[in-house]
N, C-alpha and C. Protein backbone atom coordinates (compact mmCIF):
# COMPACT_ATOMS: atom_id res chain seq x y z
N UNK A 1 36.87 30.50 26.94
CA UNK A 1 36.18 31.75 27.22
C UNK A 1 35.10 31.54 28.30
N UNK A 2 34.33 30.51 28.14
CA UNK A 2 33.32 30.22 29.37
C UNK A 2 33.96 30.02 30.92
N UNK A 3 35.01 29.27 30.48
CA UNK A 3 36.30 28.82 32.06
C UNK A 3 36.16 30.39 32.55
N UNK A 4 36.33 31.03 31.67
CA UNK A 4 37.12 32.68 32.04
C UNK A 4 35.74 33.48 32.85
N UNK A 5 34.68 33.02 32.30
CA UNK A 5 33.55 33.80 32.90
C UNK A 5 33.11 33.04 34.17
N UNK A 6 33.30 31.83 34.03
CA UNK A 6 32.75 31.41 35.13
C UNK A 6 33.48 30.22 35.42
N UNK A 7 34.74 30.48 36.41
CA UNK A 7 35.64 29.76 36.90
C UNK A 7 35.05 28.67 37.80
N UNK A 8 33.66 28.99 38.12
CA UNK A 8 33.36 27.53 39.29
C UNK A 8 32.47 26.81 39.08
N UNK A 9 32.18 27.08 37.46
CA UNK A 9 31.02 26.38 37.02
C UNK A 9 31.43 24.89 36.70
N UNK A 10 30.54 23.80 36.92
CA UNK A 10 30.57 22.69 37.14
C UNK A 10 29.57 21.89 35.94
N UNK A 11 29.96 21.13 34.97
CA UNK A 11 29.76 20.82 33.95
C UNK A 11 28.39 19.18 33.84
N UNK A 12 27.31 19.89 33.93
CA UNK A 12 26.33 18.63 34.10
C UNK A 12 25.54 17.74 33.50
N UNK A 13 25.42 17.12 33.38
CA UNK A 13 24.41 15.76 32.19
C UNK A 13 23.43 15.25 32.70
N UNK A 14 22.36 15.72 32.10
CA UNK A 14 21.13 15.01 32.82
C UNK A 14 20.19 13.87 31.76
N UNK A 15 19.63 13.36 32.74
CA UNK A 15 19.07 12.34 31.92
C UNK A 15 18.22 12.84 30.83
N UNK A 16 17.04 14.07 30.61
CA UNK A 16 16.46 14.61 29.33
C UNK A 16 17.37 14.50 28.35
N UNK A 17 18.80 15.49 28.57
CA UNK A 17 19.70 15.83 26.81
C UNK A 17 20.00 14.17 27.06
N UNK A 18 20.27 13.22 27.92
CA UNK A 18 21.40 12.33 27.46
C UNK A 18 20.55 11.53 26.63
N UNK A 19 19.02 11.20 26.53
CA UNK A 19 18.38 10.87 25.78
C UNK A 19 18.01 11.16 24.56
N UNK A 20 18.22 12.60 24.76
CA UNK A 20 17.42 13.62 23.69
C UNK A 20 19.05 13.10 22.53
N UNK A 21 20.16 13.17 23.16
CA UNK A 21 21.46 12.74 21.97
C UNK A 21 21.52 11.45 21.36
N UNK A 22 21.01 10.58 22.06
CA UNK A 22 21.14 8.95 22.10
C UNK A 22 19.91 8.58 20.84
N UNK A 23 18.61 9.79 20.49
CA UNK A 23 17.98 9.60 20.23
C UNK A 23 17.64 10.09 18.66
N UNK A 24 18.64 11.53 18.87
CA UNK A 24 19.54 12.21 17.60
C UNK A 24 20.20 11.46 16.65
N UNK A 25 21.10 10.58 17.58
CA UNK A 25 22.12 10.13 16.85
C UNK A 25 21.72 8.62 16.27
N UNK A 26 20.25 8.01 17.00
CA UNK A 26 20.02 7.06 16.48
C UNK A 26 19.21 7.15 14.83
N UNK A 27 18.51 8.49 15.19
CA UNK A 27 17.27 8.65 14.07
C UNK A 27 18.50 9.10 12.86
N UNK A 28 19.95 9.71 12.98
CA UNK A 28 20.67 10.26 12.03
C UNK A 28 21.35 8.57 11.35
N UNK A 29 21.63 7.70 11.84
CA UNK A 29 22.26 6.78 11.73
C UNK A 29 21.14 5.78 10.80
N UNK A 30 19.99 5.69 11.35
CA UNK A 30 18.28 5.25 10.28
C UNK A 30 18.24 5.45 9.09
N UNK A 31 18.33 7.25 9.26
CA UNK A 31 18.10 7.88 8.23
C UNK A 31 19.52 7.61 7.11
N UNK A 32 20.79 7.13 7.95
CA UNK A 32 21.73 7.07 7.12
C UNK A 32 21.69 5.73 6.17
N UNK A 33 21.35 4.55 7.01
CA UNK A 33 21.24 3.33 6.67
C UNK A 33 19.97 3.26 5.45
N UNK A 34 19.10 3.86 6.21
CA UNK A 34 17.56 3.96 4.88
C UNK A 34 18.27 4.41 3.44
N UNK A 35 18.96 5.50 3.55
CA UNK A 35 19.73 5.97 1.80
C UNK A 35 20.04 5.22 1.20
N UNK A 36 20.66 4.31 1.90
CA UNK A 36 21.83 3.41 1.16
C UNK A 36 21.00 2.70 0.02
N UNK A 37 19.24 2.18 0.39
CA UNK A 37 18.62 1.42 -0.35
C UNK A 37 17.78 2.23 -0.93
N UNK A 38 17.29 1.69 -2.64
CA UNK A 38 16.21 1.99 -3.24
C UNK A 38 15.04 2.46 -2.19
N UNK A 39 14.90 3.85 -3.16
CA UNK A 39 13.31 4.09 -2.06
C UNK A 39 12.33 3.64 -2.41
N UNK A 40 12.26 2.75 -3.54
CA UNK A 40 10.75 1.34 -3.63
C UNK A 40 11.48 -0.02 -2.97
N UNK A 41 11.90 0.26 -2.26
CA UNK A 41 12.94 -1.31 -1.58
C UNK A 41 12.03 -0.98 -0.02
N UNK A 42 11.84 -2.65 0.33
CA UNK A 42 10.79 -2.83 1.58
C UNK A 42 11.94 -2.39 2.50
N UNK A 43 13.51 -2.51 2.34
CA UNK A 43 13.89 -2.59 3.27
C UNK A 43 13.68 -0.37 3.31
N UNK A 44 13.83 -0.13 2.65
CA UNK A 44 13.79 1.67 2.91
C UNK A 44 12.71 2.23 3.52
N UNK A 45 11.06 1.10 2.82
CA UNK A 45 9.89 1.65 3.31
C UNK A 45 10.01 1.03 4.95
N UNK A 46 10.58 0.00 5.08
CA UNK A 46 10.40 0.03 6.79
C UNK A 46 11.51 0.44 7.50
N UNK A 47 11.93 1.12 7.00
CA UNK A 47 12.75 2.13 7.99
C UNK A 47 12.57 4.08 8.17
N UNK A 48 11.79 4.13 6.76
CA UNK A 48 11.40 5.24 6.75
C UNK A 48 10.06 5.86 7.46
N UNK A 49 8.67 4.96 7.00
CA UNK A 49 7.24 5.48 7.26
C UNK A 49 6.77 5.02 8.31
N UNK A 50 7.97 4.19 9.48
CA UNK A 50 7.29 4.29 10.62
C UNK A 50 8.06 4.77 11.46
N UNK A 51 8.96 5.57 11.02
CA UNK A 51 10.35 6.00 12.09
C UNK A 51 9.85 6.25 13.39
N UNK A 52 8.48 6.69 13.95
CA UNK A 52 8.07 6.43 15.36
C UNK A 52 8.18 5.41 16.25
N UNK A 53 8.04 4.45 15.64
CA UNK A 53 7.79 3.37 16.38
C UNK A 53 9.29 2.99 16.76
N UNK A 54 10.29 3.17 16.23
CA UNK A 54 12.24 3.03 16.53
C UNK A 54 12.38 3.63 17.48
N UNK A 55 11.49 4.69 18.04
CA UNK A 55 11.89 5.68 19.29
C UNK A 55 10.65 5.10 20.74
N UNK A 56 10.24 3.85 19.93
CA UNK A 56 9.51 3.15 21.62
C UNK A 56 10.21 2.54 21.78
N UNK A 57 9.79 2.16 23.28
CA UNK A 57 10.21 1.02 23.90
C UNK A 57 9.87 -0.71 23.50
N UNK A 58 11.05 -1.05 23.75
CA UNK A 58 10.46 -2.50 22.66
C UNK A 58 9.07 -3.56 23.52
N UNK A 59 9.15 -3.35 24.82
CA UNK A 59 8.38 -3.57 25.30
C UNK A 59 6.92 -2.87 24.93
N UNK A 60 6.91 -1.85 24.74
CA UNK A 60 5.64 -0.64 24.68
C UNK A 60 5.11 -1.52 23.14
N UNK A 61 5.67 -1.80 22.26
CA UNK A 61 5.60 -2.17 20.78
C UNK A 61 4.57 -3.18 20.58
N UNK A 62 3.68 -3.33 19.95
CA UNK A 62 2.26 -4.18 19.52
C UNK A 62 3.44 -5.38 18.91
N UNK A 63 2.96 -6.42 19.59
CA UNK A 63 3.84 -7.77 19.54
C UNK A 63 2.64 -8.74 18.54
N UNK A 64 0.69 -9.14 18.95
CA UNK A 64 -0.09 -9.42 18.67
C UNK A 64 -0.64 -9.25 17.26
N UNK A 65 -0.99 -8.40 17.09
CA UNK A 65 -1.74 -7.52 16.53
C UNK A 65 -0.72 -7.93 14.61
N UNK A 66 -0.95 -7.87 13.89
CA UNK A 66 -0.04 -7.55 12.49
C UNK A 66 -1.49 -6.97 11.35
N UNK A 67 -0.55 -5.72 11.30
CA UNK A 67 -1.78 -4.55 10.39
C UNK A 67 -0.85 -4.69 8.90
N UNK A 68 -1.75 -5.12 7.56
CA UNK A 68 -1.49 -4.75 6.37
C UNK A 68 -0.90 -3.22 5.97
N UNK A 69 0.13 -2.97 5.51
CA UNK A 69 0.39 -1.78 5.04
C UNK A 69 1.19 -1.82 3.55
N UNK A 70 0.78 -1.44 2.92
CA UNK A 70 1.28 -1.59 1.17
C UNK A 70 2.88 -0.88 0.89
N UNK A 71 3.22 -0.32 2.08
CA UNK A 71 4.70 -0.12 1.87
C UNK A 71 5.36 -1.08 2.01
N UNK A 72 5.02 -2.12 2.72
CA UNK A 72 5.82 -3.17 2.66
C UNK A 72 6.26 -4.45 2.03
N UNK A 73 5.63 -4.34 1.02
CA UNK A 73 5.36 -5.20 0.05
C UNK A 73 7.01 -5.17 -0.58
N UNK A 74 6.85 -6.51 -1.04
CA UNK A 74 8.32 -7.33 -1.22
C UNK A 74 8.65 -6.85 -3.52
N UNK A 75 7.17 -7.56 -3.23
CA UNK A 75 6.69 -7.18 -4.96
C UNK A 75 5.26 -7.01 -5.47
N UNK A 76 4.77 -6.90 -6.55
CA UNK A 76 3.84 -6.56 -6.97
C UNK A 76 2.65 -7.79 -6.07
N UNK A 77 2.87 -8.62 -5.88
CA UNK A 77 1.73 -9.45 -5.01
C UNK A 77 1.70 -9.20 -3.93
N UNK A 78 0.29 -9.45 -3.34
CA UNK A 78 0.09 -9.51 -2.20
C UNK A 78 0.38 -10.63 -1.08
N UNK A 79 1.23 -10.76 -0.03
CA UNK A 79 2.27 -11.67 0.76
C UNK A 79 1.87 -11.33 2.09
N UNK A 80 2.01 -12.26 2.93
CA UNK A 80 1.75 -12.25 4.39
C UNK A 80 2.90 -11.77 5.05
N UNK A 81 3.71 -11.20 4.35
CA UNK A 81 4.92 -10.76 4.56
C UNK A 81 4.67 -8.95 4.61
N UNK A 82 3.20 -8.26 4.03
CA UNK A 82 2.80 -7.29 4.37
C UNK A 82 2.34 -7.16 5.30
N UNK A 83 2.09 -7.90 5.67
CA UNK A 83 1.13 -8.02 7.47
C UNK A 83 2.09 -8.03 8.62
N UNK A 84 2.33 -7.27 9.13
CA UNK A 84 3.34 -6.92 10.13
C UNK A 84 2.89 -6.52 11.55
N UNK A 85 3.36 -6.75 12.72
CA UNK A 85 2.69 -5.68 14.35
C UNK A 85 4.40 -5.55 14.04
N UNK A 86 3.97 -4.20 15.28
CA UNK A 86 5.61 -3.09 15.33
C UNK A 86 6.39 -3.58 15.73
N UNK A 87 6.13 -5.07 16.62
CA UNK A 87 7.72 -5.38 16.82
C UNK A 87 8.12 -6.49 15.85
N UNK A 88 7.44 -6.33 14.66
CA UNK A 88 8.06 -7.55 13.65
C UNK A 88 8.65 -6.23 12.45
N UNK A 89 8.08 -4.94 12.55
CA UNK A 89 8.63 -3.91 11.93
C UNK A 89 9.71 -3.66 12.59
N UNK A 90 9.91 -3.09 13.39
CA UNK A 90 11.41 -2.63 14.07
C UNK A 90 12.33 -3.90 14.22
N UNK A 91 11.78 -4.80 14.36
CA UNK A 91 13.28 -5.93 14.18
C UNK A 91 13.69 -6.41 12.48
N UNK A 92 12.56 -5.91 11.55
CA UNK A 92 13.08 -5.93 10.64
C UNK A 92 13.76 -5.14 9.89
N UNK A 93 13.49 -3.87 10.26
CA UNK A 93 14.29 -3.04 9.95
C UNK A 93 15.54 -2.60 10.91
N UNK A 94 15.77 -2.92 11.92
CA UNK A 94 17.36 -3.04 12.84
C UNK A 94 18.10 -4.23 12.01
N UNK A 95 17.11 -4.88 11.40
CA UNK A 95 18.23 -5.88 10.97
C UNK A 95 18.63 -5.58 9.66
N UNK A 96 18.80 -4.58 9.26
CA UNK A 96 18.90 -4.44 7.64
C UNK A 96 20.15 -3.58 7.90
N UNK A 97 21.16 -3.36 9.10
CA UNK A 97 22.07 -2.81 9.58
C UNK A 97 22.92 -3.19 10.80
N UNK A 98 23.93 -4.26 10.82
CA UNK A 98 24.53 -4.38 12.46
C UNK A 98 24.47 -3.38 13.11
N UNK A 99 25.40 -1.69 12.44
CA UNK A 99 25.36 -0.69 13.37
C UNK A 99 24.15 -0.55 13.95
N UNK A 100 23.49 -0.61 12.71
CA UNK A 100 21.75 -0.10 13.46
C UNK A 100 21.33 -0.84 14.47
N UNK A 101 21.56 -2.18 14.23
CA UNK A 101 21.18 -3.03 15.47
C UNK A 101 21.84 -2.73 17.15
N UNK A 102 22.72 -2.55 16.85
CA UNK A 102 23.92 -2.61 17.99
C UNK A 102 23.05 -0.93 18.61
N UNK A 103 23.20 0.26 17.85
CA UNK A 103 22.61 1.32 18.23
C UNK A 103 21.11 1.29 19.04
N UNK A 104 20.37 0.44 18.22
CA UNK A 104 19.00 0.44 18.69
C UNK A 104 19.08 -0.51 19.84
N UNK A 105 19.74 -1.53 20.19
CA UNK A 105 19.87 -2.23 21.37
C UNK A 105 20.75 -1.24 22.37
N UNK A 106 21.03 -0.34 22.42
CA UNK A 106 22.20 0.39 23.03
C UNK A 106 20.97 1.43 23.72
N UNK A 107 20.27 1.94 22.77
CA UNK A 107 19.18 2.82 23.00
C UNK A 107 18.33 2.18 24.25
């Protein structure tokens, strides 16, 4: 029906949507992988409560820095394994999924 209205229209992709899909389909694929686990499971809380930080650049990502956050806790003690910077969050949570990995390196 569109062919019919407009026979010379020319079909285009620009870099905004091709991101804006790449970026859809990554946060749907997160959100798919996060279900799979208990939502008191570290691996769910670090894929869920920082879902911002999956949509930087891995470069842009606090490499230095590791901030305490109580979602991440393994078990009832306190572990240096709560102390995290964002790029020890986002590689731990890409890794709790090949697809996810493969997607977020694709991104």
């Amino acid at each position: 029906i569109v062919r019919a209205c407009f026979p010379n229209a020319q079909i285009v992709i620009d870099r905004f949507h091709m991101i804006q899909m790449l970026t859809r389909s990554f946060n749907s694929l997160r959100v798919k992988v996060m279900k799979t686990f208990d939502k008191r499971s570290r691996q769910y809380q670090l894929l869920k409560s920082p879902w911002k930080l999956y949509l930087k650049k891995y470069d842009e990502l606090e490499k230095v820095h590791p901030r305490y956050n109580w979602h991440y806790k393994d078990c009832l003690n306190w572990h240096y394994k709560d102390c995290l910077t964002q790029a020890q969050v986002v590689t731990e949570g890409i890794n709790t999924s090949t697809a996810l990995e493969n997607s977020y390196n694709l991104m």
